[in-house]
Each structure stands twice: as C-alpha cells, then as structure tokens.
C-alpha atoms as a PDB file:
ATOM      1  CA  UNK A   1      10.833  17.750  42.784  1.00  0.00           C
ATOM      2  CA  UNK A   2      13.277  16.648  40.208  1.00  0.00           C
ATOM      3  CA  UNK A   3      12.136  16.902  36.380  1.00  0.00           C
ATOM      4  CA  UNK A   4      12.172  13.079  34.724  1.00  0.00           C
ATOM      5  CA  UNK A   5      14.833  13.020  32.039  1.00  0.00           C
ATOM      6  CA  UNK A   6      14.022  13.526  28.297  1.00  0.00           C
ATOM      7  CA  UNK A   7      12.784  10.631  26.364  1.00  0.00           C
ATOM      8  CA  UNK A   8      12.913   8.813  23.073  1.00  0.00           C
ATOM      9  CA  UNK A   9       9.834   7.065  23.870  1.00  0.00           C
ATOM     10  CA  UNK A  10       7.949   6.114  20.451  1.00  0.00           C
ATOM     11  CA  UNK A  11       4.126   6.397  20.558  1.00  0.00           C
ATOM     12  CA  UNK A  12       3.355   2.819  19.841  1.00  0.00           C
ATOM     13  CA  UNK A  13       5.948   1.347  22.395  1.00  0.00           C
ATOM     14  CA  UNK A  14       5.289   0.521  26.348  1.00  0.00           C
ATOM     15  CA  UNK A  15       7.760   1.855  28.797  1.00  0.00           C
ATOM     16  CA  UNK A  16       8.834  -1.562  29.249  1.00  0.00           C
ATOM     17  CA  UNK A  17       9.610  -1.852  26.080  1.00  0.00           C
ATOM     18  CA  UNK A  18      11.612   1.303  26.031  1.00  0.00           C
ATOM     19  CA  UNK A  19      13.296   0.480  29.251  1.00  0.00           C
ATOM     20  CA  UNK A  20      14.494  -3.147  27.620  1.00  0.00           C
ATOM     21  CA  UNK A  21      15.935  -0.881  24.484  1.00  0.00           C
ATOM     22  CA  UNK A  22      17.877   1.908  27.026  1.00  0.00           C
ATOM     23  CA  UNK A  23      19.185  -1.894  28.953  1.00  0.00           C
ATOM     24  CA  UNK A  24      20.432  -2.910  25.671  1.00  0.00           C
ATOM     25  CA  UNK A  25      22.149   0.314  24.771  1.00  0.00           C
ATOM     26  CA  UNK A  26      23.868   0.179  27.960  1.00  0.00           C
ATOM     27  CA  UNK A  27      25.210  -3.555  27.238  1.00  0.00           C
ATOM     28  CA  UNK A  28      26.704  -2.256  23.943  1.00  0.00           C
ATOM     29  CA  UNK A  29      28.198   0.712  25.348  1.00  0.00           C
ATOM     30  CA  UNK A  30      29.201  -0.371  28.287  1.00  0.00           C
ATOM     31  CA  UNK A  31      30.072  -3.528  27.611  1.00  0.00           C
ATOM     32  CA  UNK A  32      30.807  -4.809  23.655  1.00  0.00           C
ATOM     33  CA  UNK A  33      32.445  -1.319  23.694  1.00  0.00           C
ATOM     34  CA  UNK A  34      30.493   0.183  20.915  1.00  0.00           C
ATOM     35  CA  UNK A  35      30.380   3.951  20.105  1.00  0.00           C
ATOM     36  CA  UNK A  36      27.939   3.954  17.246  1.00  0.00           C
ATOM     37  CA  UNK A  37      24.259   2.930  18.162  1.00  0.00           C
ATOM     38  CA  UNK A  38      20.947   3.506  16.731  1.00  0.00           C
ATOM     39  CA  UNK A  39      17.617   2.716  17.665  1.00  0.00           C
ATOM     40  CA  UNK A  40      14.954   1.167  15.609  1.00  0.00           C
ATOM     41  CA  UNK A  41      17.440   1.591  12.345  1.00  0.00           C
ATOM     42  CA  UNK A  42      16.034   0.449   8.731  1.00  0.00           C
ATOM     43  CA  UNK A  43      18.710  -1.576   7.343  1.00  0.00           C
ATOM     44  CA  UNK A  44      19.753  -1.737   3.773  1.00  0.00           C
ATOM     45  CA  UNK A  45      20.248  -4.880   1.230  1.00  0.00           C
ATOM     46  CA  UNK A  46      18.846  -8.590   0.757  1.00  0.00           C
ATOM     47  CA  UNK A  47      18.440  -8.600   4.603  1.00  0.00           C
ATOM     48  CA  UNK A  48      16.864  -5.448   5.530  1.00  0.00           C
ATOM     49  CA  UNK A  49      14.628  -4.757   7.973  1.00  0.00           C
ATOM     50  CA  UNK A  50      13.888  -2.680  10.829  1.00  0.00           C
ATOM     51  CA  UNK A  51      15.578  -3.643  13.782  1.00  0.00           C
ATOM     52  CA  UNK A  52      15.378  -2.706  17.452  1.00  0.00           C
ATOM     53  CA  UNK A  53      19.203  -2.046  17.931  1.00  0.00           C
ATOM     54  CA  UNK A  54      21.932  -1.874  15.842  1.00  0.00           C
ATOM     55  CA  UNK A  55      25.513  -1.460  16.833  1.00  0.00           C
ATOM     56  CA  UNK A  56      29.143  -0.736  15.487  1.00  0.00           C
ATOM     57  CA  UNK A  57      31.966  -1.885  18.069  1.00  0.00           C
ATOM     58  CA  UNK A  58      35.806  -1.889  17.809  1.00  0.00           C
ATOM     59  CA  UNK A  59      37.378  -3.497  14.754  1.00  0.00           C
ATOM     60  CA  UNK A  60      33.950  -2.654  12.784  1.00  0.00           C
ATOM     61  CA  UNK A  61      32.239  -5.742  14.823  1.00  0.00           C
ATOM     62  CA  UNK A  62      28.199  -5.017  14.203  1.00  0.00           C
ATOM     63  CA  UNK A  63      25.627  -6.265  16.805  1.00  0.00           C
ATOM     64  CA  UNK A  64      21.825  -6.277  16.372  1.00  0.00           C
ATOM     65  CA  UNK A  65      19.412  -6.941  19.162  1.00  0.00           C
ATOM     66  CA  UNK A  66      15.862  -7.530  19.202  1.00  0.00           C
ATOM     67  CA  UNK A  67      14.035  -6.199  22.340  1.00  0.00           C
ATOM     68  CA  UNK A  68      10.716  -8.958  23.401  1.00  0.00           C
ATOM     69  CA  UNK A  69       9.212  -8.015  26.397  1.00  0.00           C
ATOM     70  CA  UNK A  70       6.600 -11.093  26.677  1.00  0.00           C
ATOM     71  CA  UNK A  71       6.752 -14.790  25.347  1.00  0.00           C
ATOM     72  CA  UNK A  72       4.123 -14.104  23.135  1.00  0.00           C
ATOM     73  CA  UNK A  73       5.965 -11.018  20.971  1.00  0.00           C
ATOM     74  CA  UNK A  74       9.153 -13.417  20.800  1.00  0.00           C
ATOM     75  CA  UNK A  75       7.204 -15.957  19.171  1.00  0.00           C
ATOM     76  CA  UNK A  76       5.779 -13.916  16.784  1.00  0.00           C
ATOM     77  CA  UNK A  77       9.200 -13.642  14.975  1.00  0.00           C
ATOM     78  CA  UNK A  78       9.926 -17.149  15.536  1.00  0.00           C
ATOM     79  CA  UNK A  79       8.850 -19.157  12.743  1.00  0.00           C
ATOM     80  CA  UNK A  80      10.535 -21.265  10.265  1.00  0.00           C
ATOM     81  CA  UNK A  81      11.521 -20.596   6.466  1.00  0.00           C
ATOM     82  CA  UNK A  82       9.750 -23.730   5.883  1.00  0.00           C
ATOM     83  CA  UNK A  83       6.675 -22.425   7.571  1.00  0.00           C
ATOM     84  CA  UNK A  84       6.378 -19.382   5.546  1.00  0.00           C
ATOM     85  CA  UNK A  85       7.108 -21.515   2.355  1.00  0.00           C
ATOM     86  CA  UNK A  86       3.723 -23.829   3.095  1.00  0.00           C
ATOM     87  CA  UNK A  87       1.672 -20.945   3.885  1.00  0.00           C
ATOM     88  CA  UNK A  88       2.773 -19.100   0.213  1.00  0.00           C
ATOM     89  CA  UNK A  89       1.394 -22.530  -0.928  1.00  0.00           C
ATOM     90  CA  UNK A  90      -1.581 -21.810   0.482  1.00  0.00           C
ATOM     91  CA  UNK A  91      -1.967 -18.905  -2.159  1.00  0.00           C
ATOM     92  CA  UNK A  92      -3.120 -20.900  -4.545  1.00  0.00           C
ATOM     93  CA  UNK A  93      -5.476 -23.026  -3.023  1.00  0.00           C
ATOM     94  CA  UNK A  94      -7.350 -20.243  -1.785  1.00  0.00           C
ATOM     95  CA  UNK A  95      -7.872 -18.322  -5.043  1.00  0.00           C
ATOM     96  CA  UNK A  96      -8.909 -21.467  -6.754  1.00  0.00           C
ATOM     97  CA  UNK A  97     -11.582 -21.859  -4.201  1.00  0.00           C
ATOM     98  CA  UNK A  98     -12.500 -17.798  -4.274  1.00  0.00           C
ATOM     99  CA  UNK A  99     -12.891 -18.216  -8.541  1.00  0.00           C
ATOM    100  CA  UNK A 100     -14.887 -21.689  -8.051  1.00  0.00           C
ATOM    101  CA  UNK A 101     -17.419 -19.686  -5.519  1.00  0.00           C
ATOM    102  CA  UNK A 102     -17.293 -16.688  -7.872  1.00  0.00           C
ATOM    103  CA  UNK A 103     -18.161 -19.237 -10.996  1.00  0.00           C
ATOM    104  CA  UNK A 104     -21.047 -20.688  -9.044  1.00  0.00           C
ATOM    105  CA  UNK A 105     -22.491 -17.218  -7.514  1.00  0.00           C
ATOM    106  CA  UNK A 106     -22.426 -16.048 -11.366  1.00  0.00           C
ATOM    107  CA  UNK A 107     -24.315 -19.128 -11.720  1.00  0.00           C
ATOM    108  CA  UNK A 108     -26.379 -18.762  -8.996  1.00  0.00           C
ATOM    109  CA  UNK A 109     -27.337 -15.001  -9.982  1.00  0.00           C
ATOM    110  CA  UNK A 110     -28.482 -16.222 -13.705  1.00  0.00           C
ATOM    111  CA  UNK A 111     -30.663 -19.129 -12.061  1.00  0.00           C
ATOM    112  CA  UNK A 112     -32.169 -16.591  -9.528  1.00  0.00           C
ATOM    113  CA  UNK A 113     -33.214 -13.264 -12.107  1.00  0.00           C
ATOM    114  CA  UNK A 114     -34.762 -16.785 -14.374  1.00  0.00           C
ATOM    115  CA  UNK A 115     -36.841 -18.426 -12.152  1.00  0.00           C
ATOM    116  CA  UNK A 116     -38.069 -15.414  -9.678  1.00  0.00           C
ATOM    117  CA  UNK A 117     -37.448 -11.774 -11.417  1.00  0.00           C
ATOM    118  CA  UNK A 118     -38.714  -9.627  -9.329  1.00  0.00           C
ATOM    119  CA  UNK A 119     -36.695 -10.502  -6.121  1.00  0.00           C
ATOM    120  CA  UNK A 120     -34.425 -12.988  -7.300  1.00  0.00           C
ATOM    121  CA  UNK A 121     -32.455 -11.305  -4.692  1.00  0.00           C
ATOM    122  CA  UNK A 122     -34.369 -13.491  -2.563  1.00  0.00           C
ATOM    123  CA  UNK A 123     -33.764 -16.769  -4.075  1.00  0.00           C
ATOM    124  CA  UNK A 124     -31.884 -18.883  -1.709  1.00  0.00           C
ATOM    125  CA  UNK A 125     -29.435 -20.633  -3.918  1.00  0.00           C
ATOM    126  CA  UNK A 126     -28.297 -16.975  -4.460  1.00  0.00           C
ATOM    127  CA  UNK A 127     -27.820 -16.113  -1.126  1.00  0.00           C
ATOM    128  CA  UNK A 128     -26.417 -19.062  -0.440  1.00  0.00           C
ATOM    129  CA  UNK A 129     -24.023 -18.944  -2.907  1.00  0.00           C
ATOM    130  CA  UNK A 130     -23.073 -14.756  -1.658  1.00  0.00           C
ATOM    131  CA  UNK A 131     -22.237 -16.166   1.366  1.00  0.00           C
ATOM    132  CA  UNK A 132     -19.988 -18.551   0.809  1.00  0.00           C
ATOM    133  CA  UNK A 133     -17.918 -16.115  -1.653  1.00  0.00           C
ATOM    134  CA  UNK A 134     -17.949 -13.353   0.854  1.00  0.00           C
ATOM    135  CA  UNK A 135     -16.997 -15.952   3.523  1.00  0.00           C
ATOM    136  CA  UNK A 136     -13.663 -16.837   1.191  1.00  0.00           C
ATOM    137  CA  UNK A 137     -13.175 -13.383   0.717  1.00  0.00           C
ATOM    138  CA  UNK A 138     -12.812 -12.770   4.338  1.00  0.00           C
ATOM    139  CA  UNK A 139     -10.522 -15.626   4.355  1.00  0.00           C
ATOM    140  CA  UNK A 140      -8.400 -14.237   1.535  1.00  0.00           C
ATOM    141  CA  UNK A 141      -8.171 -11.140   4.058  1.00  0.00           C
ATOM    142  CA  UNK A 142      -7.216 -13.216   7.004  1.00  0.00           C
ATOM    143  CA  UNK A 143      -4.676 -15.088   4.900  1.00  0.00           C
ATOM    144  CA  UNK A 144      -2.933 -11.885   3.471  1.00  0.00           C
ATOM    145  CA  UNK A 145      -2.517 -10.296   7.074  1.00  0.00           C
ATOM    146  CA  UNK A 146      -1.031 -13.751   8.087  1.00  0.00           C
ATOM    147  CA  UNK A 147       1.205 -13.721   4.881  1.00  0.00           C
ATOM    148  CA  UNK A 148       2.414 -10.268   5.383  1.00  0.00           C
ATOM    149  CA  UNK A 149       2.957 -10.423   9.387  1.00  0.00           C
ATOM    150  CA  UNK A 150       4.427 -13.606   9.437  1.00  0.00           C
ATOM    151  CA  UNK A 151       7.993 -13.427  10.295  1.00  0.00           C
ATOM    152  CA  UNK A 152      11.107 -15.649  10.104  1.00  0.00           C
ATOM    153  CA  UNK A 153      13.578 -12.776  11.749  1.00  0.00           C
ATOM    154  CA  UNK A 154      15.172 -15.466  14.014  1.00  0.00           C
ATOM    155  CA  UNK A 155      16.220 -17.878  11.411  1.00  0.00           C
ATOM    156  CA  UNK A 156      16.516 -15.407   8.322  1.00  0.00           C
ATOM    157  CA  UNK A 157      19.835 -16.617   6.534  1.00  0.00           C
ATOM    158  CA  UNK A 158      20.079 -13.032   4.909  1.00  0.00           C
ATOM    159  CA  UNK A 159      19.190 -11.374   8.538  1.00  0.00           C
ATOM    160  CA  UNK A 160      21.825 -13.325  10.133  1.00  0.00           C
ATOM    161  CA  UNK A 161      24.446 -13.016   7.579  1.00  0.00           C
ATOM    162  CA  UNK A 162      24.455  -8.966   8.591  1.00  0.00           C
ATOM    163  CA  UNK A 163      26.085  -8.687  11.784  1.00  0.00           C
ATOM    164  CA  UNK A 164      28.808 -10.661  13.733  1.00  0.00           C
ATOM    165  CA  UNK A 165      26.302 -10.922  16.835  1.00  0.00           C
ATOM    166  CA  UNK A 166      22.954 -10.838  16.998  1.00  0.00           C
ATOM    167  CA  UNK A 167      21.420 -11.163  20.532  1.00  0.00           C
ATOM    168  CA  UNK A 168      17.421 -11.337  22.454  1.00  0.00           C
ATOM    169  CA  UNK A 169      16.840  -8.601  25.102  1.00  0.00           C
ATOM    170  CA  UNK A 170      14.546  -9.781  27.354  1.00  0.00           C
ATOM    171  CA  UNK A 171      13.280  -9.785  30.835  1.00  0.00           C
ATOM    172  CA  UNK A 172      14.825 -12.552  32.824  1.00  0.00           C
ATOM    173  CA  UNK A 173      12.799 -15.974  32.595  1.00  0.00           C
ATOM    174  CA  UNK A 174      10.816 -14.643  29.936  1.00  0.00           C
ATOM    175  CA  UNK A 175      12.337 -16.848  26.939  1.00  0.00           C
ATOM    176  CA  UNK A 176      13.316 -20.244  28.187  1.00  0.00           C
ATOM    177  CA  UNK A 177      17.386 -20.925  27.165  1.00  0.00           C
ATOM    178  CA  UNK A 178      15.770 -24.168  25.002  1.00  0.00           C
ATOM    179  CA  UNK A 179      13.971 -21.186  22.815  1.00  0.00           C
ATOM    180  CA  UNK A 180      16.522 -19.342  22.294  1.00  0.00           C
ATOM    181  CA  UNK A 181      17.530 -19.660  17.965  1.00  0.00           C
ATOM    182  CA  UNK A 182      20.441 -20.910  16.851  1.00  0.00           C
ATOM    183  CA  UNK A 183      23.080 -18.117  16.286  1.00  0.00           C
ATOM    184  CA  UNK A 184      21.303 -15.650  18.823  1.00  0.00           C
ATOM    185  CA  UNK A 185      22.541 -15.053  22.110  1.00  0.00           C
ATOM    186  CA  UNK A 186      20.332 -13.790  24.790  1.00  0.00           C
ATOM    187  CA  UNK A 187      20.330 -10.599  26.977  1.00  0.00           C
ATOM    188  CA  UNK A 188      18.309  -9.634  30.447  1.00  0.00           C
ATOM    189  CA  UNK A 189      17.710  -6.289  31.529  1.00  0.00           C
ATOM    190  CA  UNK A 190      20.366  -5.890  34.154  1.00  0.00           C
ATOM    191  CA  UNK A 191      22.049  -6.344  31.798  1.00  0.00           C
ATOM    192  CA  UNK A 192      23.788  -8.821  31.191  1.00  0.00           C
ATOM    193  CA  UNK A 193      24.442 -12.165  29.256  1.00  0.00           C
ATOM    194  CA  UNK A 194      22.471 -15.267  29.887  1.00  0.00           C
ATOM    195  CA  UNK A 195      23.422 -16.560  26.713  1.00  0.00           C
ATOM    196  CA  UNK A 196      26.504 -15.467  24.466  1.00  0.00           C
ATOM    197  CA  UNK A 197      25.480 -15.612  20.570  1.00  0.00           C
ATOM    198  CA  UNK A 198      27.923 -17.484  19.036  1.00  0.00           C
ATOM    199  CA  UNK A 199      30.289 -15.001  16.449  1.00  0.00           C
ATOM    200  CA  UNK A 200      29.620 -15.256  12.564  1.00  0.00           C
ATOM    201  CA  UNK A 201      32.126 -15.094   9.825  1.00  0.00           C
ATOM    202  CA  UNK A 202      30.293 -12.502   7.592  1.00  0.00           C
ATOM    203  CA  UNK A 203      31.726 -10.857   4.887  1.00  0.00           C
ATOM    204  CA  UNK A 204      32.309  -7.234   5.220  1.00  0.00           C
ATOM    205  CA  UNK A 205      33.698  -6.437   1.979  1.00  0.00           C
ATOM    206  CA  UNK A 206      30.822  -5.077   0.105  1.00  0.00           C
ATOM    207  CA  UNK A 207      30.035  -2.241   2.445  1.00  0.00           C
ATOM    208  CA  UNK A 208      28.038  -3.409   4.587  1.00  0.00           C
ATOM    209  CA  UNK A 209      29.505  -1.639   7.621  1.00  0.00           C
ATOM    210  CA  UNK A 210      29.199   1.790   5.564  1.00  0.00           C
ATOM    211  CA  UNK A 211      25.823   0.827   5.060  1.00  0.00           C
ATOM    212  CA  UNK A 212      25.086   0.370   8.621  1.00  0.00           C
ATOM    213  CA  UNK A 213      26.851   3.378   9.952  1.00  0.00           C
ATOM    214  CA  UNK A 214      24.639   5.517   7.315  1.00  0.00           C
ATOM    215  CA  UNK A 215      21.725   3.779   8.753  1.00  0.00           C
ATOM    216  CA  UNK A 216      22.143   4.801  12.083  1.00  0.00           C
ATOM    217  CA  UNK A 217      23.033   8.225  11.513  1.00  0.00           C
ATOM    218  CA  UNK A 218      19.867   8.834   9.329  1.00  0.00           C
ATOM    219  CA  UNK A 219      17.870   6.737  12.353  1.00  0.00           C
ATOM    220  CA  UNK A 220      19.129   9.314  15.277  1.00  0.00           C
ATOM    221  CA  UNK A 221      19.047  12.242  12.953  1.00  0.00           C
ATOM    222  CA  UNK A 222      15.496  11.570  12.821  1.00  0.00           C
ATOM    223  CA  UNK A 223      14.846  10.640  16.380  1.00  0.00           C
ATOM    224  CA  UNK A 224      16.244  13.907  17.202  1.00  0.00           C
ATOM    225  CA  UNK A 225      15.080  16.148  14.955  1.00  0.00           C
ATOM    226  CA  UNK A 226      11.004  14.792  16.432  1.00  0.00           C
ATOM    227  CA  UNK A 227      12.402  14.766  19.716  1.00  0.00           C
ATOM    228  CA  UNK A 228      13.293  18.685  19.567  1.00  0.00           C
ATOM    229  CA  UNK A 229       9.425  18.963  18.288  1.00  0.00           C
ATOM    230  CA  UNK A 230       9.424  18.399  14.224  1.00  0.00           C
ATOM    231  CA  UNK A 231       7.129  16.943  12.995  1.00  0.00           C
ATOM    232  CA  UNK A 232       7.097  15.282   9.173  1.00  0.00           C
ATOM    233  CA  UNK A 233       4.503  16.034   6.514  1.00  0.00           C
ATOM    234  CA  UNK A 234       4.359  15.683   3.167  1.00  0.00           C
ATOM    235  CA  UNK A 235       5.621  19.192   1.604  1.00  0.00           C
ATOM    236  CA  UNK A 236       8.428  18.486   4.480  1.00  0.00           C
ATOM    237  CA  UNK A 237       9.705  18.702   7.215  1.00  0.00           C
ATOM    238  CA  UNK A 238       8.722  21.068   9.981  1.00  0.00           C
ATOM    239  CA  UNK A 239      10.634  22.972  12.240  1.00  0.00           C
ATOM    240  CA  UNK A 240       9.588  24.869  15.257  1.00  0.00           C
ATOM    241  CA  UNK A 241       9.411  28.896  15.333  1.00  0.00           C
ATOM    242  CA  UNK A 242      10.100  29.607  19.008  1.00  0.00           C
ATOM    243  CA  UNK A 243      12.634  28.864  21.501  1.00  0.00           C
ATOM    244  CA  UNK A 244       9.774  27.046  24.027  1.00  0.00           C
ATOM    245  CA  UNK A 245       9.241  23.910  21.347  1.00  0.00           C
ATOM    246  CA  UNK A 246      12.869  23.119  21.602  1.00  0.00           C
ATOM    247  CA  UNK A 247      13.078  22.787  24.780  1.00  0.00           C
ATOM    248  CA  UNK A 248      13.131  19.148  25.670  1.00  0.00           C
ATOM    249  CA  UNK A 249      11.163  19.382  29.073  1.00  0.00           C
ATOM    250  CA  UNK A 250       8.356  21.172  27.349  1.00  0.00           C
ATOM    251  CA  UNK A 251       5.916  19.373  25.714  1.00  0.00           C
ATOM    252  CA  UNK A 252       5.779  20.449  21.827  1.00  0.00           C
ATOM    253  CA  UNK A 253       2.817  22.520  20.515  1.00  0.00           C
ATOM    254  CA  UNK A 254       0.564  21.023  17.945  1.00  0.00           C
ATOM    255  CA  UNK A 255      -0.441  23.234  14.931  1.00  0.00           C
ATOM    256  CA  UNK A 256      -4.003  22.746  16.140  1.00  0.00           C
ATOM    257  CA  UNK A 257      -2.837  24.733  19.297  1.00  0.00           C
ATOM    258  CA  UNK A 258      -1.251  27.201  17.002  1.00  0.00           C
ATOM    259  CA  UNK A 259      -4.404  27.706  14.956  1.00  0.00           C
ATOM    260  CA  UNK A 260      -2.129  26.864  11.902  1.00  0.00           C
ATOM    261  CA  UNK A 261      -2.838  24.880   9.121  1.00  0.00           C
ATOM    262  CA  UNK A 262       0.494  22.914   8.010  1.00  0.00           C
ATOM    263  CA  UNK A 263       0.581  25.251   5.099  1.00  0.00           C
ATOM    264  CA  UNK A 264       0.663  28.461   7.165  1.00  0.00           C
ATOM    265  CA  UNK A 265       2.838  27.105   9.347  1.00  0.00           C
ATOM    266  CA  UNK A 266       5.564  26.252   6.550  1.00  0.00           C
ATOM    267  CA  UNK A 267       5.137  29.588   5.551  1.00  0.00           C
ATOM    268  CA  UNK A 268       6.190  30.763   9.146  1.00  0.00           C
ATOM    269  CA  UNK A 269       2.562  30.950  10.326  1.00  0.00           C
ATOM    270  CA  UNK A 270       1.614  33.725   7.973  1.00  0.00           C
ATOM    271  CA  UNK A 271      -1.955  33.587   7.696  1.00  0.00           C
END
C-alpha cells in the first residue's frame, strides 16, 4: 500500500482547508506563472497581515489569495470600514455606562455596610447594583473580542494597495458572484477562474516586492524547518538528534517520549 505524501498540514486547519490552499498553489504555478509562493506569509508595512497565499509572478506581479471554505468564514472578513468605525464608537458608550454602574455599586456598598453591618453583603440594592456592573463587564469582554476579531480584509484600502491581484479560493457555489468584493477575483478548487480580479496600479517603488519575497522565504523556512520535526521554544529553536525525526514519513518524537526536558534536550539530551 502506497505511503500518503508528506504534508504541510497546520494543526488548527481542516483538510479542506488545506486542500483549497495546495488548489491555489497550483493556479499560481501553473497558471499566473509564479515561481515564488508562500503559505500563510506575515506581511510587512501599513497593510500587513497574515495571509493565506502570497505570490511573486513574472515582471514582479504579486498575487494574494484568501482560502474560505464555507459562507460563513468568508463573511467573517467581509465587513465594511464604516462598520468597524461605528463599533470603535461604541467604546465610549460602554465605559461611560461601566464607570456610572461602578459610581452607583460604590454607592450601593456605603448604603449597605450603613444600614445592615453585619451582612450588608446581603442588602439587595448591593447585589443589585454587583450585578449589573459585572453584567457590563461581561459586555466590555464581548465587545473587545468583537473589536479585535472584526475584520475589513476584503475592503482594506492598505490590504488592497499590496498586490496587483488579489483573488477568493473557494469551493464552487460557495460565495455567490454578487458577494464577491470589489477588486477581488474569485477562484474554485479545480482550479480555475470564476471571476478574474480586476489588476491594480500599485506602486512598487518602495520595496514592497523585496518585502514580500523576504516574507515568503522566512514563511517556508519555517514551515520546513517544523515539518522536518523542530519545534520552537523560547531559549530557541530545536533541532532533532537522530536521523528517524527527519524523516518526513515518520511521525516526530515529542520530548515527553524522549524523557527530556527542553533544557536537556538543548543540551543534546544530557541529563
């Protein structure tokens, strides 16, 4: 029975996904022509940002594509600027309301100890008033994750000034043409176009293809290096001591297999 090939398979990604990303790679190479490719590459500058693909073709022309495998992942990232500027507004509204309900709890807390010492713990405008600042709180929470998760990739002015094509890999049917952003085109897994993305007259006069070519090559340097079974900590990184953990069809041993501590095993697994 024939061994499956290698993989770059992350952790955190389904095989779909990672089947989309190979179908995208293939469309570059084969296709737009490029040689230089990276996988989930963390660009530099104004418009940074991890991105699924990231491509260098002939006459330095970049391409970026973004791999959704459902609906619901695509619309994640598409939101407008305008969107993320009312919820920042939201910002303040909330922490006005989170110092009037920590006012009135202070208040609440002096009324309480007065008029029942002993277990003014008990006292319900207390506890009513905990509640509703531990309710705002959790709000605040909710809010933040929102704030922080909430993405405008698809219509990002600095995102889309980066690259002379930036394109959707998805399934086919999966993202209706009508949702498709302006200035992306849209891939399917064959692959092939559905929908070309319209070229971009960026300026590439400030580096920005250097940039992206160091990009990539720290991106696959690193792919590479945990493919062949290192692993990253923080005194370094770490390399494996025998021939069997570079071996691509073997699965890597952990240093809890080893009986190492990452320590010993830096020191070459000298106990």
């Amino acid at each position: 029975m024939a061994e499956s090939p290698p993989s770059f398979k992350r952790r955190n990604e389904t095989h779909q996904t990672y089947r989309l990303k190979w179908a995208a790679w293939e469309w570059l190479y084969n296709i737009a022509q490029c040689r230089c490719i990276g996988m989930e590459v963390r660009l530099e500058g104004p418009g940074g940002r991890v991105v699924d693909l990231v491509a260098v073709g002939p006459e330095n022309t970049i391409y970026i594509v973004e791999v959704k495998a459902s609906l619901s992942d695509f619309s994640r990232d598409d939101h407008p600027p305008e969107g993320l500027v009312a919820l920042q507004a939201q910002a303040r509204v909330l922490a006005n309301r989170i110092n009037l309900a920590q006012e009135t709890l202070s208040q609440a807390i002096s009324y309480a100890q007065k008029v029942q010492p002993e277990t003014w713990e008990e006292v319900h405008a207390y506890r009513q008033a905990l509640a509703d600042c531990q309710r705002l709180e959790r709000e605040q929470g909710v809010y933040q994750t929102r704030l922080v998760t909430y993405s405008i990739k698809f219509h990002d002015d600095r995102f889309l000034a980066i690259a002379d094509y930036h394109y959707i890999m998805a399934p086919r049917g999966v993202i209706p043409r009508r949702r498709v952003p302006p200035q992306w085109g849209l891939l399917d897994e064959t692959p092939s176009v559905v929908i070309p993305a319209p070229p971009k007259d960026i300026h590439k006069s400030t580096g920005i293809v250097s940039n992206i070519l160091r990009a990539i090559a720290r991106s696959n340097t690193t792919a590479m290096m945990h493919f062949q079974g290192v692993f990253f900590t923080e005194e370094g990184a770490v390399f494996p001591r025998d021939s069997a953990r570079v071996c691509p069809h073997l699965r890597p041993l952990s240093l809890w297999e080893r009986g190492l501590n990452t320590r010993q095993f830096l020191r070459g697994g000298r106990r």
